[in-house]
N, C-alpha and C. Protein backbone atom coordinates (compact mmCIF):
# COMPACT_ATOMS: atom_id res chain seq x y z
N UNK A 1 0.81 -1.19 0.00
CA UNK A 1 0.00 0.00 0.00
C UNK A 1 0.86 1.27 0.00
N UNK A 2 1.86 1.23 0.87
CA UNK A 2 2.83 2.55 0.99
C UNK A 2 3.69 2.54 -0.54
N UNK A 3 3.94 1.25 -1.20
CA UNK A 3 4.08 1.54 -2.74
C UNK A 3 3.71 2.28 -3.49
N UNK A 4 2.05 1.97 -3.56
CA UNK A 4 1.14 2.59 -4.25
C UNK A 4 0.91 4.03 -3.63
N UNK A 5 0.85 4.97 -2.88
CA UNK A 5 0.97 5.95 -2.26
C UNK A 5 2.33 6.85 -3.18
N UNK A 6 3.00 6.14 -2.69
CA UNK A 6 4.51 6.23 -3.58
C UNK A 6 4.43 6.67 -5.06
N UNK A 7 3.74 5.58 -6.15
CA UNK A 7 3.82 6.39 -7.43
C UNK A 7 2.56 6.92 -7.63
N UNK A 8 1.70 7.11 -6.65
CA UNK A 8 0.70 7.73 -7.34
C UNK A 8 0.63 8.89 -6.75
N UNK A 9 1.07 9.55 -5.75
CA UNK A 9 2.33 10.93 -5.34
C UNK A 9 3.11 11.28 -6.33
N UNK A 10 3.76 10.41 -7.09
CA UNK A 10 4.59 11.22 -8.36
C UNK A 10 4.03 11.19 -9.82
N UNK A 11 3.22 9.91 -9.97
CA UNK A 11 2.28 10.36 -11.15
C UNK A 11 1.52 11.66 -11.09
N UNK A 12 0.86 12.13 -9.53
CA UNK A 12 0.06 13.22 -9.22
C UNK A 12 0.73 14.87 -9.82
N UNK A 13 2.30 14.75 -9.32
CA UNK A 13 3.24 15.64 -9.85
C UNK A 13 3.73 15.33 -10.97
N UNK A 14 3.64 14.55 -11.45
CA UNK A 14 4.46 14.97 -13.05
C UNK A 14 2.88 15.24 -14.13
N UNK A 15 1.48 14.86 -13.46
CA UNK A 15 0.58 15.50 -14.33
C UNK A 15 0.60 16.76 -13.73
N UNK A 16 0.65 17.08 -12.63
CA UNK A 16 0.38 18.38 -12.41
C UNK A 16 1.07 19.60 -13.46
N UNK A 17 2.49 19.08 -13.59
CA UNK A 17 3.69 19.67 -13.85
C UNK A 17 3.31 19.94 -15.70
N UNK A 18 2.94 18.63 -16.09
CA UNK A 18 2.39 18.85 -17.36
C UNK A 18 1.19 19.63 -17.41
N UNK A 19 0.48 19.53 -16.72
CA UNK A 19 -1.31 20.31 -16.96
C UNK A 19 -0.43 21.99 -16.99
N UNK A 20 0.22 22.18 -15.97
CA UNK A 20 1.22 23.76 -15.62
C UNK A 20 1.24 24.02 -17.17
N UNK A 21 1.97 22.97 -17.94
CA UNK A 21 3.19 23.20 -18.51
C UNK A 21 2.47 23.92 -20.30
N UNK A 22 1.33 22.74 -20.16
CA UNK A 22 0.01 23.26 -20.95
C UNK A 22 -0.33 24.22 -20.93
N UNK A 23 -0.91 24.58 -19.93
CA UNK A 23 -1.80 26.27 -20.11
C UNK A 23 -1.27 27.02 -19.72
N UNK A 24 -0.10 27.25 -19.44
CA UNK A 24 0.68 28.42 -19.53
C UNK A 24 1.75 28.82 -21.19
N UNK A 25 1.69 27.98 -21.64
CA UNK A 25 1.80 27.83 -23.23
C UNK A 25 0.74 28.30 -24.12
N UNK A 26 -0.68 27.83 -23.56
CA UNK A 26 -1.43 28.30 -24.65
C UNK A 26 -1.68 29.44 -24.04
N UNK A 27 -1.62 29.89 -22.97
CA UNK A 27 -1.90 31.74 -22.68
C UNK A 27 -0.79 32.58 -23.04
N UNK A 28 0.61 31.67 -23.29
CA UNK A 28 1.58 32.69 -23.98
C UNK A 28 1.10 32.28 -25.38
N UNK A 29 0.93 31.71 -25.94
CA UNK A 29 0.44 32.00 -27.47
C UNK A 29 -0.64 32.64 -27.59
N UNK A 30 -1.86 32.68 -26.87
CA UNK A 30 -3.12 33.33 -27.07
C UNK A 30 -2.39 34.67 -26.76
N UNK A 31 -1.34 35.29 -26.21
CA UNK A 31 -1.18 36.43 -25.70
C UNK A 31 -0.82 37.24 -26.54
N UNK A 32 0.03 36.57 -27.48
CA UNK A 32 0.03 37.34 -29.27
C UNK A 32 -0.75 38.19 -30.18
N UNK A 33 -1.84 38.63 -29.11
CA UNK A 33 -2.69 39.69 -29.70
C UNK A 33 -2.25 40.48 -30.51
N UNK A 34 -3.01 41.09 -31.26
CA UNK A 34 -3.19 41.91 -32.24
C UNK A 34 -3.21 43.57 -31.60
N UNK A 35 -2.10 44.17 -31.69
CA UNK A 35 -1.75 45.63 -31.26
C UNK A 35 -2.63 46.50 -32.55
N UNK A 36 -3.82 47.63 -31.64
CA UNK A 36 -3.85 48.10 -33.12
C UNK A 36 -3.30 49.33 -32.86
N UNK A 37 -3.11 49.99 -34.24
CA UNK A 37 -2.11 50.88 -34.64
C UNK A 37 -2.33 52.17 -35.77
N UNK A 38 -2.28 53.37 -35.87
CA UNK A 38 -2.81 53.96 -36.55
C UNK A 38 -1.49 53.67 -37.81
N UNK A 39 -2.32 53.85 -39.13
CA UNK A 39 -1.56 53.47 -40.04
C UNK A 39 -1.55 55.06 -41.23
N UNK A 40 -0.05 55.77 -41.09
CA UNK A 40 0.07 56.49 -41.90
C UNK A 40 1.03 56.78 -43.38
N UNK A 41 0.73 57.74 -43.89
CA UNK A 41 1.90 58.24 -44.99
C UNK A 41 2.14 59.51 -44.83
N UNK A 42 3.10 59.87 -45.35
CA UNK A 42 4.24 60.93 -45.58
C UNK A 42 3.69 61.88 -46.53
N UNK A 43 3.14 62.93 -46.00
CA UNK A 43 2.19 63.66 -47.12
C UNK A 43 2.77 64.88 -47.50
N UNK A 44 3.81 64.72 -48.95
CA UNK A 44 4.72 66.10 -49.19
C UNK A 44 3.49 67.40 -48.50
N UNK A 45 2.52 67.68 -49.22
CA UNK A 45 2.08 68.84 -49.05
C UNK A 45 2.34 69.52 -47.56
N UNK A 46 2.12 68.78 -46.85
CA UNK A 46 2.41 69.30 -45.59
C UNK A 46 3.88 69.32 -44.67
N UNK A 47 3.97 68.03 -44.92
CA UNK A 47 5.32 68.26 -44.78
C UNK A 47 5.67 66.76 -43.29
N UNK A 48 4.38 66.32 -43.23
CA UNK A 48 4.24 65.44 -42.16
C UNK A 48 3.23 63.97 -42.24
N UNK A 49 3.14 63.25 -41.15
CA UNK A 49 2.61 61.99 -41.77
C UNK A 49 1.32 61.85 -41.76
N UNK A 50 0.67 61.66 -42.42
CA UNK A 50 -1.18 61.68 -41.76
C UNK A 50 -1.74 60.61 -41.92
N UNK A 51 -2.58 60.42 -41.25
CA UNK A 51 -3.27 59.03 -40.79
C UNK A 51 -4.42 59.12 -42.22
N UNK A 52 -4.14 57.43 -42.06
CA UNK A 52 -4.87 56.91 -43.16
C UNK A 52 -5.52 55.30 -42.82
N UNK A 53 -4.96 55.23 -42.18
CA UNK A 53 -6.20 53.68 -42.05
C UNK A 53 -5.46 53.43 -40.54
N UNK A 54 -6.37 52.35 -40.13
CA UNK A 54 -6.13 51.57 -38.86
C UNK A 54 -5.73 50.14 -39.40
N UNK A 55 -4.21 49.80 -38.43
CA UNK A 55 -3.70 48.44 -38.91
C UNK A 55 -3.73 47.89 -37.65
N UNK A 56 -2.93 46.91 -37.92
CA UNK A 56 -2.75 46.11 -36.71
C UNK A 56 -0.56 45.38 -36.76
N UNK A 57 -0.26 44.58 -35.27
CA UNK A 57 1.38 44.19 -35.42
C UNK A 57 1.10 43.05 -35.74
N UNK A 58 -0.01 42.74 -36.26
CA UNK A 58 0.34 41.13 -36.82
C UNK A 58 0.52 40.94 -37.84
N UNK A 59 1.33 39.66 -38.28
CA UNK A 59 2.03 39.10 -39.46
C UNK A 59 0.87 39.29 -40.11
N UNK A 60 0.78 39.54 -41.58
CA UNK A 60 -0.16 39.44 -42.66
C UNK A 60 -0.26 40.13 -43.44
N UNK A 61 -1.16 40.59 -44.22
CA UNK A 61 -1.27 41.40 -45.50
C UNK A 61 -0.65 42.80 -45.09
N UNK A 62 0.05 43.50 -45.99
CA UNK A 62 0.24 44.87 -45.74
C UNK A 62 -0.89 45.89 -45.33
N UNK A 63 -0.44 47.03 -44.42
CA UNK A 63 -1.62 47.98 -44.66
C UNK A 63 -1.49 49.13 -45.50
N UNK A 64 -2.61 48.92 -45.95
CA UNK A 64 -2.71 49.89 -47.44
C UNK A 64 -3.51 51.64 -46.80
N UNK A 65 -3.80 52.03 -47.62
CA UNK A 65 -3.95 53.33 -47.37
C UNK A 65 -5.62 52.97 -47.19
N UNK A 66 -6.67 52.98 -46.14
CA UNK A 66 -8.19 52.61 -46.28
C UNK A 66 -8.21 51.08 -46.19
N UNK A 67 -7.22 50.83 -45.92
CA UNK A 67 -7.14 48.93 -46.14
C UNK A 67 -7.81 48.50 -47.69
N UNK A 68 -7.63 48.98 -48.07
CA UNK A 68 -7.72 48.73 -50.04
C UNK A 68 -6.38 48.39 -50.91
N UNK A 69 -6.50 46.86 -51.23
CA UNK A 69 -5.74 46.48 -51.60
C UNK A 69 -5.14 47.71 -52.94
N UNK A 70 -3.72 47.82 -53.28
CA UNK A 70 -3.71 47.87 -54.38
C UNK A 70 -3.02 49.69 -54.25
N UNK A 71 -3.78 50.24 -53.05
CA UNK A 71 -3.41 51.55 -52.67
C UNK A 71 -2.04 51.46 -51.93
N UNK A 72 -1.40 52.31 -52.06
CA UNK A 72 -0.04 53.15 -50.85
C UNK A 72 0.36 52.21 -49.68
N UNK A 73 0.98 51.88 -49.47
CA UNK A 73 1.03 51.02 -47.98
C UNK A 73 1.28 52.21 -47.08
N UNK A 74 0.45 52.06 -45.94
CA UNK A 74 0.66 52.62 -44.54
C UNK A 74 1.49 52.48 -43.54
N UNK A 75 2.05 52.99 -43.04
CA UNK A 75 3.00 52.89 -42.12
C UNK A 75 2.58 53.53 -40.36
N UNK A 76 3.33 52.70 -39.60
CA UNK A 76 3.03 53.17 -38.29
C UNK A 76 4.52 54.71 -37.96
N UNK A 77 4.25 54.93 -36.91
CA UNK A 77 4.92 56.11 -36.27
C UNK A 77 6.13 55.94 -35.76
N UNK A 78 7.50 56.13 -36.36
CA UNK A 78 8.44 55.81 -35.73
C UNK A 78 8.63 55.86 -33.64
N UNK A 79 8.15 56.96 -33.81
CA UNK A 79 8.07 57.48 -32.35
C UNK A 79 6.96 57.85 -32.10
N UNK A 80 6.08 57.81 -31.44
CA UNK A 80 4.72 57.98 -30.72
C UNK A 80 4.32 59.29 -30.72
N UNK A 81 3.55 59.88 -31.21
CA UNK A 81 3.15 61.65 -31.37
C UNK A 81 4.20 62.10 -32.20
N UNK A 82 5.40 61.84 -32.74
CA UNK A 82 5.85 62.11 -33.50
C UNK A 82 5.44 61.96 -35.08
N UNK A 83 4.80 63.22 -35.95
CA UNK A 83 4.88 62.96 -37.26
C UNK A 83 5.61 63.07 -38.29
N UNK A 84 6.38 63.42 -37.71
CA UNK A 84 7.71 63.62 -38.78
C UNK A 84 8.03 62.46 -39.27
N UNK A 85 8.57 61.17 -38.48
CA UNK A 85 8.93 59.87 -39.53
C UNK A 85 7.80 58.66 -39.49
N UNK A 86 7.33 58.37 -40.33
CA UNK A 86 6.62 56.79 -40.41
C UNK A 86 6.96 55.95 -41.13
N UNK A 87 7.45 54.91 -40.65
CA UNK A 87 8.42 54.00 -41.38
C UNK A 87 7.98 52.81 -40.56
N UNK A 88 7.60 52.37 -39.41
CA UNK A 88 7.24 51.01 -39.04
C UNK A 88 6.08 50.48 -39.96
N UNK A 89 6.68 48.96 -39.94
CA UNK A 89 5.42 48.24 -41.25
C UNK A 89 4.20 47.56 -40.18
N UNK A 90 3.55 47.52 -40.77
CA UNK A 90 2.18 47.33 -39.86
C UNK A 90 1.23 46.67 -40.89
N UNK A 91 0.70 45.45 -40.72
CA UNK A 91 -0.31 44.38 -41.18
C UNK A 91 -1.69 45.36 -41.19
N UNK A 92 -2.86 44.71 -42.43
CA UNK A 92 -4.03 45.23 -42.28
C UNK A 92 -4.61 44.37 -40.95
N UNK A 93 -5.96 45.33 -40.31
CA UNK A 93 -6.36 44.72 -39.35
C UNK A 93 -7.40 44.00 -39.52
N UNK A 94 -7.48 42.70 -38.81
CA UNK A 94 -7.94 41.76 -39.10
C UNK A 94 -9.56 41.13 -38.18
């Protein structure tokens, strides 16, 4: 009986250890959310970047200018309130 006590005390911990090992994996992958992001261009006339569509940081299609294929790709804000450079690439949102 004190056998059985024995591995079924460590079977108890090595599922535990796996069940852990599980869902803390799929909450770091589910955690890969989708950042959204204003998506701009570089508009000579003015001299600065102006917003043109909403993207998102996930892998996938480019963002276009209105999310319309075929138009300008959009870019995010090098620096945050800064319009002077937009150059980060940024996915349409999905």
């Amino acid at each position: 009986m004190n056998n059985f006590k024995k591995h079924f005390l460590s079977a108890a911990v090595i599922l535990t250890g796996v069940g852990s090992a599980y869902a803390s994996h799929s909450t770091a992958k589910s955690g890969k959310s989708a950042v959204p992001m204003d998506g701009y261009i570089f508009n000579q006339s003015i001299g600065t970047c102006e917003k043109v569509a909403e993207c998102d940081t996930n892998p996938g299609p480019i963002c276009t200018v209105g999310n319309i294929p075929g138009q300008p790709q959009a870019f995010g804000l090098s620096d945050q309130g800064d319009l002077n450079t937009c150059n980060v690439e940024l996915s349409q949102r999905q």
